[in-house]
C-alpha atoms as a PDB file:
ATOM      1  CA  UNK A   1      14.189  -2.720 -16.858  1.00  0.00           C
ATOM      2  CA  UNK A   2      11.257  -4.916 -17.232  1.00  0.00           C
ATOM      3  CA  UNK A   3      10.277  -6.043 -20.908  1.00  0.00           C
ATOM      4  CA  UNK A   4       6.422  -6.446 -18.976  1.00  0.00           C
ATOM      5  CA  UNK A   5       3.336  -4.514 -19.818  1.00  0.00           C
ATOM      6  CA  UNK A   6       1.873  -3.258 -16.651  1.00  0.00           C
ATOM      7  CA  UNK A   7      -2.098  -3.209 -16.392  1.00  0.00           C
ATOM      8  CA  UNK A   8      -4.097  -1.375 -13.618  1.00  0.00           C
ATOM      9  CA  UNK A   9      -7.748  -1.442 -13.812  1.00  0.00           C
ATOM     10  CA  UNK A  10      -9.273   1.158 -11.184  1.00  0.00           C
ATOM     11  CA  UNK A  11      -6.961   4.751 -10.622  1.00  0.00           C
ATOM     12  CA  UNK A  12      -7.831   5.477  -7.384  1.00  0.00           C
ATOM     13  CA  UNK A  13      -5.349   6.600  -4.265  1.00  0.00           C
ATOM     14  CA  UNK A  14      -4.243   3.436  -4.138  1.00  0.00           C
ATOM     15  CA  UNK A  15      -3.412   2.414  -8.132  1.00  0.00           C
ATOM     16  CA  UNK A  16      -2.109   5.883  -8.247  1.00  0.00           C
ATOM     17  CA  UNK A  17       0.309   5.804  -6.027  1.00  0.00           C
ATOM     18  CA  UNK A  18       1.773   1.910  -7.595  1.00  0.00           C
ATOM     19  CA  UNK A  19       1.855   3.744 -10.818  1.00  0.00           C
ATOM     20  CA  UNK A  20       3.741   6.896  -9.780  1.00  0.00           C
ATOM     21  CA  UNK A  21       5.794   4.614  -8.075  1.00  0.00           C
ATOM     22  CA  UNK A  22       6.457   1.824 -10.919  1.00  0.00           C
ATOM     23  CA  UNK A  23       6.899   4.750 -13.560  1.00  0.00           C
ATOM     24  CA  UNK A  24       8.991   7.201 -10.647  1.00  0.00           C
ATOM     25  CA  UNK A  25      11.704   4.208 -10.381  1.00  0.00           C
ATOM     26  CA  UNK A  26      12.188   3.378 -13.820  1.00  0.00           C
ATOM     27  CA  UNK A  27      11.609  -0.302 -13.923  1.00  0.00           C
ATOM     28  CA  UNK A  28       9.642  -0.073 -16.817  1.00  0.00           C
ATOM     29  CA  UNK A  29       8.997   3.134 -19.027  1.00  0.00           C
ATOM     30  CA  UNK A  30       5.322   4.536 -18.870  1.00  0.00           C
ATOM     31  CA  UNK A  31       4.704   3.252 -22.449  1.00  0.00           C
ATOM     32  CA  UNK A  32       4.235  -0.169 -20.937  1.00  0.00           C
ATOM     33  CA  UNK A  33       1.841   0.967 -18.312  1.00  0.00           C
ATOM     34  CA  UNK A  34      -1.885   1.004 -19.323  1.00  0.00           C
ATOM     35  CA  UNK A  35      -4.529   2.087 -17.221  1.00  0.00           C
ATOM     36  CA  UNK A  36      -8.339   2.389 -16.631  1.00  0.00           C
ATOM     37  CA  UNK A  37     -10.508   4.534 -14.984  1.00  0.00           C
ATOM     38  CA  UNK A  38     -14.513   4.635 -14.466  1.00  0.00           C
ATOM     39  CA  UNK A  39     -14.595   8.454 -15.979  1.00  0.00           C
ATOM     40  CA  UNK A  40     -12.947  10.609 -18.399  1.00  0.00           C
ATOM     41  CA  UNK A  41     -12.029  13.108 -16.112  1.00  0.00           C
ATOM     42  CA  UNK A  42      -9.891  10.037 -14.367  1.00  0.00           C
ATOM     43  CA  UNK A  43      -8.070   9.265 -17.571  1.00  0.00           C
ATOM     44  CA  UNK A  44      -7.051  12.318 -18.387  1.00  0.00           C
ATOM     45  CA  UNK A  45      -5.484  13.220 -15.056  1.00  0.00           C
ATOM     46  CA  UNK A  46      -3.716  10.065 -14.888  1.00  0.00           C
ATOM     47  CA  UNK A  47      -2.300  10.179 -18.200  1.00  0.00           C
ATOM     48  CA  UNK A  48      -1.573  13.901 -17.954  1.00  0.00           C
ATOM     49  CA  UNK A  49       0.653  12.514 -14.355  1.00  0.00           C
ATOM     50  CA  UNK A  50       2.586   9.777 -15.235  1.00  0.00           C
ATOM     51  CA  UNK A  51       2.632   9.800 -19.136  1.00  0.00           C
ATOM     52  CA  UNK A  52       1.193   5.837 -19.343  1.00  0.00           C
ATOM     53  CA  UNK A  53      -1.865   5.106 -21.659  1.00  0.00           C
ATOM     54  CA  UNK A  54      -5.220   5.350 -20.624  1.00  0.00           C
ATOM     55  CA  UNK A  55      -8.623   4.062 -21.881  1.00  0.00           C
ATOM     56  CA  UNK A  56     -11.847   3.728 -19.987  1.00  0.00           C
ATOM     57  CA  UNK A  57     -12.220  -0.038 -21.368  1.00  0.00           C
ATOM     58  CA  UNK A  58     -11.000  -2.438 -18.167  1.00  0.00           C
ATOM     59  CA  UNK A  59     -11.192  -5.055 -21.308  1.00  0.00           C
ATOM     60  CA  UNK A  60      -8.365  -3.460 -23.451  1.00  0.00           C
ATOM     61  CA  UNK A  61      -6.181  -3.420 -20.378  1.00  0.00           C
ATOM     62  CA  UNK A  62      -7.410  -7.113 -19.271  1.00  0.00           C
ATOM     63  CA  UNK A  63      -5.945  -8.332 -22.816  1.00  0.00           C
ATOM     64  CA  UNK A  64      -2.798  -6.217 -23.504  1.00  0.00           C
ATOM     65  CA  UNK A  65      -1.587  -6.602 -19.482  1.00  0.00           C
ATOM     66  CA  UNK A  66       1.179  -9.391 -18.541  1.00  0.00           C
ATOM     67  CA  UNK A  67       0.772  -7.983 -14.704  1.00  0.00           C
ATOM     68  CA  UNK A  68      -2.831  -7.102 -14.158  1.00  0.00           C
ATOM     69  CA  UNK A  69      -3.359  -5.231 -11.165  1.00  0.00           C
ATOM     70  CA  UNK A  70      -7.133  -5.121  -9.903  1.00  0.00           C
ATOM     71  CA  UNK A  71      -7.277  -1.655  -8.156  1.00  0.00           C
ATOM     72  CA  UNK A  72     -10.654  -1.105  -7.602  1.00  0.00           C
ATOM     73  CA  UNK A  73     -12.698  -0.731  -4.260  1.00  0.00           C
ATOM     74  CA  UNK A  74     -13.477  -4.235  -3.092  1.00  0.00           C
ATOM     75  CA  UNK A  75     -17.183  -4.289  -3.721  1.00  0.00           C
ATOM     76  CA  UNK A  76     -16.416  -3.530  -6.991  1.00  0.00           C
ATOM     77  CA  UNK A  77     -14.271  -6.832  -7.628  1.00  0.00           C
ATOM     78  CA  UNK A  78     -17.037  -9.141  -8.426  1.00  0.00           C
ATOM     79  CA  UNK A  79     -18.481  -6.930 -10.878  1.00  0.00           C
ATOM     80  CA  UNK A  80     -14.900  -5.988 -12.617  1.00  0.00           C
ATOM     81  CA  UNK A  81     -14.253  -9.727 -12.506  1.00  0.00           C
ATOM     82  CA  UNK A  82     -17.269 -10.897 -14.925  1.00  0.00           C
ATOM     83  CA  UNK A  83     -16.345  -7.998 -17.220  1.00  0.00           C
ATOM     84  CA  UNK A  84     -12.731  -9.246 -18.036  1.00  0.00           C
ATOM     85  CA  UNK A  85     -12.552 -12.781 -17.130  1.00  0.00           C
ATOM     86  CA  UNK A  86     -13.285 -14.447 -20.763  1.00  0.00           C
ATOM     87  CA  UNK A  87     -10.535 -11.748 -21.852  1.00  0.00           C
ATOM     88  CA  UNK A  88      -7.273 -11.929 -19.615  1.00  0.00           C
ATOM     89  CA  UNK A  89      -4.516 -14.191 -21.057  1.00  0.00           C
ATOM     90  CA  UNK A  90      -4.156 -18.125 -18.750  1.00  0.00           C
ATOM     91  CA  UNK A  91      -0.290 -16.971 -18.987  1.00  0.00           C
ATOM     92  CA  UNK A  92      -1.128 -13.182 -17.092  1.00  0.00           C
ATOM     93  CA  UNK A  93      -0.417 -12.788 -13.537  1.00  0.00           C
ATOM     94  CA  UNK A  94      -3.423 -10.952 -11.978  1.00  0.00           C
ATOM     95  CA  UNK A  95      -2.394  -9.259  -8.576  1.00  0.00           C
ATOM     96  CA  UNK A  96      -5.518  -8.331  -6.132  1.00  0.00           C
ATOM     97  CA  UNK A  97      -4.870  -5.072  -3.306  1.00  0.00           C
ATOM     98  CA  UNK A  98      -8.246  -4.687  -2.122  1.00  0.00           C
ATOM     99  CA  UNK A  99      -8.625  -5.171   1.614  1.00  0.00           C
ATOM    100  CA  UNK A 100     -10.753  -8.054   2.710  1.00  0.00           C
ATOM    101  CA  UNK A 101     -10.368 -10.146  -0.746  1.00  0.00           C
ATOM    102  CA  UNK A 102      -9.425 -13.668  -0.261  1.00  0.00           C
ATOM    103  CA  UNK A 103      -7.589 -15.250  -3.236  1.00  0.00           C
ATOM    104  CA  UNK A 104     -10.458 -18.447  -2.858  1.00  0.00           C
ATOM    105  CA  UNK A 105     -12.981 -15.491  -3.188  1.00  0.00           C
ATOM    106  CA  UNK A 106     -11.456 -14.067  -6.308  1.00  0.00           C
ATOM    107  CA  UNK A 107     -10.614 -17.646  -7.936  1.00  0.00           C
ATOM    108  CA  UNK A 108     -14.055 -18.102  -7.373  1.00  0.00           C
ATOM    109  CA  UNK A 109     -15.427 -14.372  -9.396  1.00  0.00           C
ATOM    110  CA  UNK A 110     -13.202 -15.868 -12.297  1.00  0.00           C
ATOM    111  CA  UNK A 111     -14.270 -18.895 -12.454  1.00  0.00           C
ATOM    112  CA  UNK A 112     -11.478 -21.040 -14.129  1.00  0.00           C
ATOM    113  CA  UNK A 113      -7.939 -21.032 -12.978  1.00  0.00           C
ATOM    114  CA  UNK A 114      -5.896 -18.210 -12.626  1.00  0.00           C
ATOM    115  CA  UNK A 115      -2.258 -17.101 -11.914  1.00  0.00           C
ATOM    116  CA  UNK A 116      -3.571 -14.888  -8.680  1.00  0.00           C
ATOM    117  CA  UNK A 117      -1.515 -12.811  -6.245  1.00  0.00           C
ATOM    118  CA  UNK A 118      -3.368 -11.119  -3.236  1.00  0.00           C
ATOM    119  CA  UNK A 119      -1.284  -8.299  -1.848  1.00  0.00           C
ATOM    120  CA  UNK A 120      -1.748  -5.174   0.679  1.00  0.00           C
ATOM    121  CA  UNK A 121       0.571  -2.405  -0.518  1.00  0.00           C
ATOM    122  CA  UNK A 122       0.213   1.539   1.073  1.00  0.00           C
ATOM    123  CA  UNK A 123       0.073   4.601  -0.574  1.00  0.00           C
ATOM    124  CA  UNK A 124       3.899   5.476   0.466  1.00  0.00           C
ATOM    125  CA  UNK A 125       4.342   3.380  -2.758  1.00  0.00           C
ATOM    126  CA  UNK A 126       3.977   7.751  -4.197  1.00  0.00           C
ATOM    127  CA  UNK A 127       7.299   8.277  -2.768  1.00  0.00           C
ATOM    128  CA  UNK A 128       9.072   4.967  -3.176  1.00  0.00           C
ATOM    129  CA  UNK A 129       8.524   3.961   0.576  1.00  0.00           C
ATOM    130  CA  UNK A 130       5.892   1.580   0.152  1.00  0.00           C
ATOM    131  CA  UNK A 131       5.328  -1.561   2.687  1.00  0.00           C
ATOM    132  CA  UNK A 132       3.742  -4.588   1.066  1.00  0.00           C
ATOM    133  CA  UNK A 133       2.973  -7.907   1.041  1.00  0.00           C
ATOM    134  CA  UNK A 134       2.474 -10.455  -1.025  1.00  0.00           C
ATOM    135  CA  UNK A 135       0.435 -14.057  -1.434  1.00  0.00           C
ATOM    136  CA  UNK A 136       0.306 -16.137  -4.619  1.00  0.00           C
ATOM    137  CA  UNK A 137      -1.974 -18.388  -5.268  1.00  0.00           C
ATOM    138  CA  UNK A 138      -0.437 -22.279  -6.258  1.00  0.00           C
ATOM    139  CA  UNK A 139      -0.620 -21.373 -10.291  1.00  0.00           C
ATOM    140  CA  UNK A 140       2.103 -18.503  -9.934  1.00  0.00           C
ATOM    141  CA  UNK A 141       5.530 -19.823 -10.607  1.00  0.00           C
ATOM    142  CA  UNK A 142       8.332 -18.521  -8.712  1.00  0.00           C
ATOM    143  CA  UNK A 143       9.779 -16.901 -11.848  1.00  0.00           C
ATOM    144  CA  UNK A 144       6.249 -14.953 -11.806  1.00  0.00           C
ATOM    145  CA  UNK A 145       6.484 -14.491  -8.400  1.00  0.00           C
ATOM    146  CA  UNK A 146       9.911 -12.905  -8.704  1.00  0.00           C
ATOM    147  CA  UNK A 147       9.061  -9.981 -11.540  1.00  0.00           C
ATOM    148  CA  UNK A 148       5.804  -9.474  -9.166  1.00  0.00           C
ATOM    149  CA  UNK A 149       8.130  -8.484  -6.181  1.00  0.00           C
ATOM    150  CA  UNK A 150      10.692  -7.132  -8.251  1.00  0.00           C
ATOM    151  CA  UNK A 151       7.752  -4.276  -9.115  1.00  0.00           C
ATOM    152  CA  UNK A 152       6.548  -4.185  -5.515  1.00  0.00           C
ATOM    153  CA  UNK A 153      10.266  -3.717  -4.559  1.00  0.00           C
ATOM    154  CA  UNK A 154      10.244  -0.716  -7.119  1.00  0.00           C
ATOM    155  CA  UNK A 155       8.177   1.847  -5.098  1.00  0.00           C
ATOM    156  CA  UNK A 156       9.343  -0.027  -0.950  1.00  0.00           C
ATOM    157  CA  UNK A 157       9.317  -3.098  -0.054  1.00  0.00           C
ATOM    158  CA  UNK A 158       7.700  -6.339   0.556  1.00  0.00           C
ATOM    159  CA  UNK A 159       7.395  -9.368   1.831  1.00  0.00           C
ATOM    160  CA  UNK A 160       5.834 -12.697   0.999  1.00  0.00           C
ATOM    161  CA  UNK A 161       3.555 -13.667   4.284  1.00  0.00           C
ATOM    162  CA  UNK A 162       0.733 -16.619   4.237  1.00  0.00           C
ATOM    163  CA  UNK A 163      -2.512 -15.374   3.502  1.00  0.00           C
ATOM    164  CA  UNK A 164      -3.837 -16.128   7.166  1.00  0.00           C
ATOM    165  CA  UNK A 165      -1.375 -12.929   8.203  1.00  0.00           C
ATOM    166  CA  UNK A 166      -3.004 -10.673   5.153  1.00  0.00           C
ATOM    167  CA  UNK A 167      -5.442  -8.931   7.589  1.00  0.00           C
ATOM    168  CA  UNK A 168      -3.059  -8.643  10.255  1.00  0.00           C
ATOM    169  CA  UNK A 169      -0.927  -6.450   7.204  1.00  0.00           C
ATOM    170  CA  UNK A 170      -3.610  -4.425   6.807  1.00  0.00           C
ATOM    171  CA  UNK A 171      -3.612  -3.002  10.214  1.00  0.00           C
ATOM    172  CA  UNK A 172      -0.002  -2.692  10.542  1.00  0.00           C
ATOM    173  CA  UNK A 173       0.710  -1.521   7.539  1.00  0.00           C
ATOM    174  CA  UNK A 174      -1.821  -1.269   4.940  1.00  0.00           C
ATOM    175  CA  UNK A 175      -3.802   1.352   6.948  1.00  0.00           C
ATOM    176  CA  UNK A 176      -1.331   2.615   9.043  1.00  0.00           C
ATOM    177  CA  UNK A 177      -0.237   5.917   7.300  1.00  0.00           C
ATOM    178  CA  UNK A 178      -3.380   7.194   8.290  1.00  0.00           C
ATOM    179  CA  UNK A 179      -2.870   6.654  12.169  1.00  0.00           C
ATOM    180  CA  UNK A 180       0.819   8.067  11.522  1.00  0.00           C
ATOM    181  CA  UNK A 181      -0.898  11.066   9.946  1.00  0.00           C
ATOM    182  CA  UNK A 182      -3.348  11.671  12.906  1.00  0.00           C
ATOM    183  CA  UNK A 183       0.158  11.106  14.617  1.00  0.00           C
ATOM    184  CA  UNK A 184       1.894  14.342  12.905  1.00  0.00           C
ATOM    185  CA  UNK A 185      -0.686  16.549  12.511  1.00  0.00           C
ATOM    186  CA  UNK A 186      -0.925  16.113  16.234  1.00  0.00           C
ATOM    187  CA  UNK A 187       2.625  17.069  16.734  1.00  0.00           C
ATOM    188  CA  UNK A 188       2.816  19.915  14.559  1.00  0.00           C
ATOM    189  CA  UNK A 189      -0.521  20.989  16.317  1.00  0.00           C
ATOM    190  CA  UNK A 190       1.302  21.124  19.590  1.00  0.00           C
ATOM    191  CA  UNK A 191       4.300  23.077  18.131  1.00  0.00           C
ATOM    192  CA  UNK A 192       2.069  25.467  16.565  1.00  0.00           C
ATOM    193  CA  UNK A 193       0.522  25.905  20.317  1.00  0.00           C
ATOM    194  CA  UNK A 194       3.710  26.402  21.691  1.00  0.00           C
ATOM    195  CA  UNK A 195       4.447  28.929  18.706  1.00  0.00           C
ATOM    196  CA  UNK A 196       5.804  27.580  15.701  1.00  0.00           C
ATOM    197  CA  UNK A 197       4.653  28.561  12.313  1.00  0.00           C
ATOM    198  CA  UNK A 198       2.519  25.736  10.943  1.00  0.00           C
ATOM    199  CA  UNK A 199       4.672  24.982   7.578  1.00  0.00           C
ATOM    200  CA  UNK A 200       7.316  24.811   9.848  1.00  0.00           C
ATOM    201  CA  UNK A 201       5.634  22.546  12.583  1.00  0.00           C
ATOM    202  CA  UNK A 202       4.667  20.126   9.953  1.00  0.00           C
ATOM    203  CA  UNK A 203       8.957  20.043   9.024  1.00  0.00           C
ATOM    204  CA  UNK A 204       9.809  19.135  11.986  1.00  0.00           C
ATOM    205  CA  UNK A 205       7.264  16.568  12.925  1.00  0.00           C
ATOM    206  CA  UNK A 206       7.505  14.568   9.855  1.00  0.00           C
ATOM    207  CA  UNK A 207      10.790  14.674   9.451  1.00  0.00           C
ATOM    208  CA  UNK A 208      11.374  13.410  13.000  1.00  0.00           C
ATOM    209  CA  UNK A 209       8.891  10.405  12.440  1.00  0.00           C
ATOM    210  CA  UNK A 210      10.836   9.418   8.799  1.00  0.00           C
ATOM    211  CA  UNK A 211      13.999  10.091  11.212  1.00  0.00           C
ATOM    212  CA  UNK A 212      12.848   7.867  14.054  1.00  0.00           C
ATOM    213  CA  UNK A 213      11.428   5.439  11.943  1.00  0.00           C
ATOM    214  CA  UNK A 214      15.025   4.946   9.871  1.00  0.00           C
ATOM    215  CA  UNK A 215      16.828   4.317  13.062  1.00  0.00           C
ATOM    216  CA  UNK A 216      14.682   0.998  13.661  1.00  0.00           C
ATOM    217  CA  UNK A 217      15.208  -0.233  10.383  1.00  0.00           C
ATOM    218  CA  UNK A 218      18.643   0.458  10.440  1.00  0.00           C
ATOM    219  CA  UNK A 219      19.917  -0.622  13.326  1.00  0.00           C
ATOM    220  CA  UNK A 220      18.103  -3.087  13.869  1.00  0.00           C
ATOM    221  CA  UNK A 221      17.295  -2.021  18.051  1.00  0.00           C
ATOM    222  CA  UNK A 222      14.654  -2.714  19.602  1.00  0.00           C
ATOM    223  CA  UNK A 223      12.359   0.599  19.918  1.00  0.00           C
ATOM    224  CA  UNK A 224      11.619   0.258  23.202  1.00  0.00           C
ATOM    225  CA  UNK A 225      15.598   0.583  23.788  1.00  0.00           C
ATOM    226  CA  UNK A 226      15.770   3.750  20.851  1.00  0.00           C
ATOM    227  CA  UNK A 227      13.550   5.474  23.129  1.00  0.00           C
ATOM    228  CA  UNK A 228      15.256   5.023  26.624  1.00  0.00           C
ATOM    229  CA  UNK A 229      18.133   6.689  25.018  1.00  0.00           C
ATOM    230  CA  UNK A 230      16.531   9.289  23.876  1.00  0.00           C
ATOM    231  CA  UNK A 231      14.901   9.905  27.785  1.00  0.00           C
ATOM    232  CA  UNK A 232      17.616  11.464  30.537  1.00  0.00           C
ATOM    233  CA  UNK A 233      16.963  11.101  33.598  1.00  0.00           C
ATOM    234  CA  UNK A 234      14.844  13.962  34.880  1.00  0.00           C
ATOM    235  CA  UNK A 235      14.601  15.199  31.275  1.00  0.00           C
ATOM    236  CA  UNK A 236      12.326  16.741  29.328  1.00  0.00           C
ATOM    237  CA  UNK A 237      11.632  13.605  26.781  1.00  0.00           C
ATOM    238  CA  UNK A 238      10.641  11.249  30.169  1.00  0.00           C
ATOM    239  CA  UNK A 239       8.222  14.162  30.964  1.00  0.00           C
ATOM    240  CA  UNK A 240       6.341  13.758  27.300  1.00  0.00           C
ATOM    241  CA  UNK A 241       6.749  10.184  27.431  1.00  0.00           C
ATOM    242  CA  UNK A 242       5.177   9.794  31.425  1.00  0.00           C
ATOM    243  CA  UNK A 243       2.174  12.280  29.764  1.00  0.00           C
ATOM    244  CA  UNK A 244       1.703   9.714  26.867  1.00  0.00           C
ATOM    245  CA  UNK A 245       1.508   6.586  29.024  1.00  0.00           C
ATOM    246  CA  UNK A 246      -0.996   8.551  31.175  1.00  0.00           C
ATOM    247  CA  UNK A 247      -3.411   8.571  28.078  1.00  0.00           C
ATOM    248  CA  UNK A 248      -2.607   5.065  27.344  1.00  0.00           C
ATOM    249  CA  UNK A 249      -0.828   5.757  23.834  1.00  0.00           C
ATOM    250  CA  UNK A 250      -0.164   2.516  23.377  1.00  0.00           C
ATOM    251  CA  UNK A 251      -3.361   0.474  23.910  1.00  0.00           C
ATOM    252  CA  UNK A 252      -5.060   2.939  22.022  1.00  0.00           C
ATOM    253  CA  UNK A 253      -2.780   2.606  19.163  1.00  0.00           C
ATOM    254  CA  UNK A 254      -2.865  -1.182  19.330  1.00  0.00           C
ATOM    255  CA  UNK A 255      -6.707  -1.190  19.962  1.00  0.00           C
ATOM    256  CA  UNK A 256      -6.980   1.164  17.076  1.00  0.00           C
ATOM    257  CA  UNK A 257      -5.084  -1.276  14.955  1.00  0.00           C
ATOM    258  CA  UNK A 258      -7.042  -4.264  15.958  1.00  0.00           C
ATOM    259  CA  UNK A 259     -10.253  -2.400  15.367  1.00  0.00           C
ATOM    260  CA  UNK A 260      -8.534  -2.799  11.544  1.00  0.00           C
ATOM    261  CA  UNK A 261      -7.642  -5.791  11.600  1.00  0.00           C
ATOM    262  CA  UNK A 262     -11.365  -7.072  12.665  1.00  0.00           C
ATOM    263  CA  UNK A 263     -12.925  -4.728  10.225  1.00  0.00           C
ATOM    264  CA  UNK A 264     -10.744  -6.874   7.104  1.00  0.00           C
ATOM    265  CA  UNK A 265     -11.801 -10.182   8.918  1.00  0.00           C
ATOM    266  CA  UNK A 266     -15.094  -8.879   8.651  1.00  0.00           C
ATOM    267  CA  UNK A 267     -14.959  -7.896   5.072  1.00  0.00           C
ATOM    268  CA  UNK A 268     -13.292 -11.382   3.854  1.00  0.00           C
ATOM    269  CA  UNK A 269     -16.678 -13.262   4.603  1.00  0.00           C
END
């Protein structure tokens, strides 16, 4: 167990999810989580969740926080910045998850230097199955580094990647849940066509993603060879799979994807 206090400014999906994840896995207990939200209502709900303190001053949790996680919408960053940059301590390690947010950008809000890691986590971090990556900036120490993936590691995992990949993680994974979403409510919308009860539809589907998913990180295959073994010659899986090709699944997922990654290109300028 960490011996850190945790800060999150902005309790959105996103800093929601970290905290239930952080406070979910134990690695440090909610009494060393503080967090901040723009409204009362916010607070309230937060602290009624996850049992961490709450105060609508971003200051208080700029000067108590070891960790500082900015989790606020990125065209909020600049503003957030100018309110708590005189008041974060040199030896706090401020971590950045907005989309589109380059760490020379952010250096740049603060002002003076600043122990800065840009990351992309995904709101899986709610059930501990978070992907994320992670860029310091040259004032982080490894040490720092290490407790900063240590609570990434908490609620999934992560990886450290050069910054000229980060918008290539947000279209592979920071985004993605959303396209696997579309993905299973599609799926249970076919099974509820062919007669399954919806409840049960949804089951089946999601569970069979999560399943699917687990074999390619655990064996290591290829997918492309996960899936020939799943179609039989003549069988009923080839069938779906010739239908899908048809519609070009494929280069409309990774046209989809791009469409991301372009869009956090865009919004780093």
């Amino acid at each position: 167990m960490l011996e850190t206090t945790i800060g999150f400014i902005g309790c959105g999906n996103m800093g929601s999810a970290m905290i239930g994840g952080i406070t979910g896995s134990g690695l440090v207990p909610a009494s060393k989580v503080i967090a901040s939200a723009h409204t009362s209502a916010t607070v309230e709900k937060i602290k009624d969740q996850f049992g961490i303190r709450t105060t609508l001053d971003n200051q208080t949790v700029a000067k108590e926080a070891d960790i500082l996680f900015l989790a606020v919408k990125p065209y909020l960053y600049a503003e957030v910045i100018k309110e708590i940059k005189d008041v974060v301590s040199e030896d706090a390690v401020i971590v950045a998850i907005a989309a589109g947010q380059s760490i020379e950008k952010i250096e740049g809000c603060f002002g003076h230097p600043v122990k800065l890691v840009r990351s992309m986590p995904n709101t899986p971090a709610m059930v501990l199955e978070a992907m994320s990556a992670l860029t310091p900036n040259d004032n982080v120490t490894p040490e720092e580094l290490d407790t900063v993936i240590s609570i990434f590691n908490s609620f999934g995992k992560c990886e450290v990647v050069p910054e000229t990949l980060m918008d290539a993680v947000t279209g592979v994974s920071g985004s993605s849940p959303a396209y696997v979403y579309m993905f299973i409510e599609a799926m249970a919308d076919a099974a509820v066509w062919d007669g399954m009860p919806r409840a049960q539809a949804y089951k089946f589907a999601a569970q069979s993603v999560l399943g699917a998913a687990k074999m390619v990180l655990e064996t290591g295959k290829h997918p492309g060879e996960l899936k020939d073994a799943v179609c039989s010659p003549g069988g009923t899986t080839i069938a779906a799979v010739a239908a899908l090709e048809k519609q070009n699944l494929r280069s409309t997922v990774m046209n989809a994807q791009h469409a991301c990654t372009e869009k956090s290109k865009e919004m780093s300028k």
